[in-house]
C-alpha atoms as a PDB file:
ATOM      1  CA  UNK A   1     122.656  57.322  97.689  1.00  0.00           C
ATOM      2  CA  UNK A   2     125.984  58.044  98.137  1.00  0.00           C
ATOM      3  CA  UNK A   3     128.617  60.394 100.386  1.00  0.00           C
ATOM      4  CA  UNK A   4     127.494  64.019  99.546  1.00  0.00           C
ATOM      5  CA  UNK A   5     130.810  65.683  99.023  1.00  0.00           C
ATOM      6  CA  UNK A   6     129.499  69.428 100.025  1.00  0.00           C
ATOM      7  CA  UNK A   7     133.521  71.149  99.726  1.00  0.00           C
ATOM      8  CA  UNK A   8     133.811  69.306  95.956  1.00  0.00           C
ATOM      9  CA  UNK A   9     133.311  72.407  93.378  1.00  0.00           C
ATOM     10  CA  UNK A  10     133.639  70.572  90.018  1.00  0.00           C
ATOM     11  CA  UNK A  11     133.023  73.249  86.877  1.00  0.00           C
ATOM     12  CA  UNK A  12     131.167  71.269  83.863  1.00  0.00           C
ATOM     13  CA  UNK A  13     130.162  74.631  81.919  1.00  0.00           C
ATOM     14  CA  UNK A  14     134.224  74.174  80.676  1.00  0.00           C
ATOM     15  CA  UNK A  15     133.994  70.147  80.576  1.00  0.00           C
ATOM     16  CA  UNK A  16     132.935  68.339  77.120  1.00  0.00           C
ATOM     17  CA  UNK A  17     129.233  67.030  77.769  1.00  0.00           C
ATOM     18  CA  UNK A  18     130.400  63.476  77.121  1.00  0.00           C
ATOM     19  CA  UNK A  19     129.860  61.050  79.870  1.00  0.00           C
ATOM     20  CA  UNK A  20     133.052  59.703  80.035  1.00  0.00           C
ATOM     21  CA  UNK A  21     134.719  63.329  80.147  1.00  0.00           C
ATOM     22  CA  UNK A  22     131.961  64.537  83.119  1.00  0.00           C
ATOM     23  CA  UNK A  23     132.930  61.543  84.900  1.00  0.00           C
ATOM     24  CA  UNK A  24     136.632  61.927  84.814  1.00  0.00           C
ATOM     25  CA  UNK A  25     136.777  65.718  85.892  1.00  0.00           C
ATOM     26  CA  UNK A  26     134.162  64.893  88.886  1.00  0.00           C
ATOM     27  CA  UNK A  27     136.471  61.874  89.767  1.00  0.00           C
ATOM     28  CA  UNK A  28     139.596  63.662  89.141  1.00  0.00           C
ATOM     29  CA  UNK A  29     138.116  66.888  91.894  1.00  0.00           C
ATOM     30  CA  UNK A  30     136.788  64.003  94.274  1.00  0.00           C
ATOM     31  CA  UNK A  31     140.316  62.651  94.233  1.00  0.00           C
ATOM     32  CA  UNK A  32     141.687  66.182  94.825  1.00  0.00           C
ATOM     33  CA  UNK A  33     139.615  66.758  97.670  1.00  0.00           C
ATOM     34  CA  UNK A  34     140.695  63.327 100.141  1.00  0.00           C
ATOM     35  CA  UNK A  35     137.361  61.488  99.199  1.00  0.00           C
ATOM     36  CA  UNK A  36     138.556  58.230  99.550  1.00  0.00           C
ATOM     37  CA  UNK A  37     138.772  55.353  96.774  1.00  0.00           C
ATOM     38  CA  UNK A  38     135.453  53.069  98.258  1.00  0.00           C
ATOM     39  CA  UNK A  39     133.555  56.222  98.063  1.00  0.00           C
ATOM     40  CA  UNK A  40     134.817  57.159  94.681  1.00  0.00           C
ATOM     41  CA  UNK A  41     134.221  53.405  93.409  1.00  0.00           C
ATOM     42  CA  UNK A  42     130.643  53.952  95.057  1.00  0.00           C
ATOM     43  CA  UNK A  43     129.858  57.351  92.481  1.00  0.00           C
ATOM     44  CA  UNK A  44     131.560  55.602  89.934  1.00  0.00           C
ATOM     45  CA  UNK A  45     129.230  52.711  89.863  1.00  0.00           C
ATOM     46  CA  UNK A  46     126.230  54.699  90.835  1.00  0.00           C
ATOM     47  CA  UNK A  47     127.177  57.181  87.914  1.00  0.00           C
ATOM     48  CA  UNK A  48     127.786  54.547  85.016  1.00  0.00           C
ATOM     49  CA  UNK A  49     124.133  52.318  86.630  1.00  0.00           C
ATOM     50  CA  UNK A  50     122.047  54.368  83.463  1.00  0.00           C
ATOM     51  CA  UNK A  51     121.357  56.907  80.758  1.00  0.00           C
ATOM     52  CA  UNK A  52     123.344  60.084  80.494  1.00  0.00           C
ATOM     53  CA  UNK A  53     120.418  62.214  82.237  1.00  0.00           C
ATOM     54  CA  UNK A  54     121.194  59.510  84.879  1.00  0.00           C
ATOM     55  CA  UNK A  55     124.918  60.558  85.621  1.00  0.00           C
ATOM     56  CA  UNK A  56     123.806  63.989  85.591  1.00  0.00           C
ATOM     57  CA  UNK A  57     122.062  63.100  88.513  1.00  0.00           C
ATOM     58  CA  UNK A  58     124.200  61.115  90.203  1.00  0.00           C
ATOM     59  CA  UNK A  59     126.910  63.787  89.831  1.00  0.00           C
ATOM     60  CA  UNK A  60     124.837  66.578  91.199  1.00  0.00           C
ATOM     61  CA  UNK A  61     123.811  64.552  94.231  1.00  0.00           C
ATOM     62  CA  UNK A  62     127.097  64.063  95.181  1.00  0.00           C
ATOM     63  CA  UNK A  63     128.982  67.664  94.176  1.00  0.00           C
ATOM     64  CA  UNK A  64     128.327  71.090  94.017  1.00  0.00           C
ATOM     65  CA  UNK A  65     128.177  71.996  90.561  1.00  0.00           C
ATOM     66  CA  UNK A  66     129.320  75.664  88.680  1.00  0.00           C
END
């Protein structure tokens, strides 16, 4: 698992639900927040690694979601 990035608030309720949309706003607010590019790479890959119930997963792990 990866860094858990406690001050990242990312709001989906306003975000499409497509995958590629969820995983732009959460990499957009890691960016915006310092997290650095190997750790951003590291959700990225562990994100995209399977289904869509998958990234869900991945992204709440990592963020605090509203």
């Amino acid at each position: 698992m990866g860094v858990r990035c406690e001050n990242v608030i990312v709001e989906l309720s306003a975000t499409d639900g497509n995958a590629f949309a969820i995983l732009g706003r959460v990499t957009r607010e890691l960016r915006s927040c310092g997290v650095s590019d190997e750790d951003i790479k590291e959700f990225q890959d562990q994100a995209t690694s399977g289904d869509y119930d998958h990234l869900l997963q991945v992204v709440f792990d990592w963020v605090n979601v509203v």
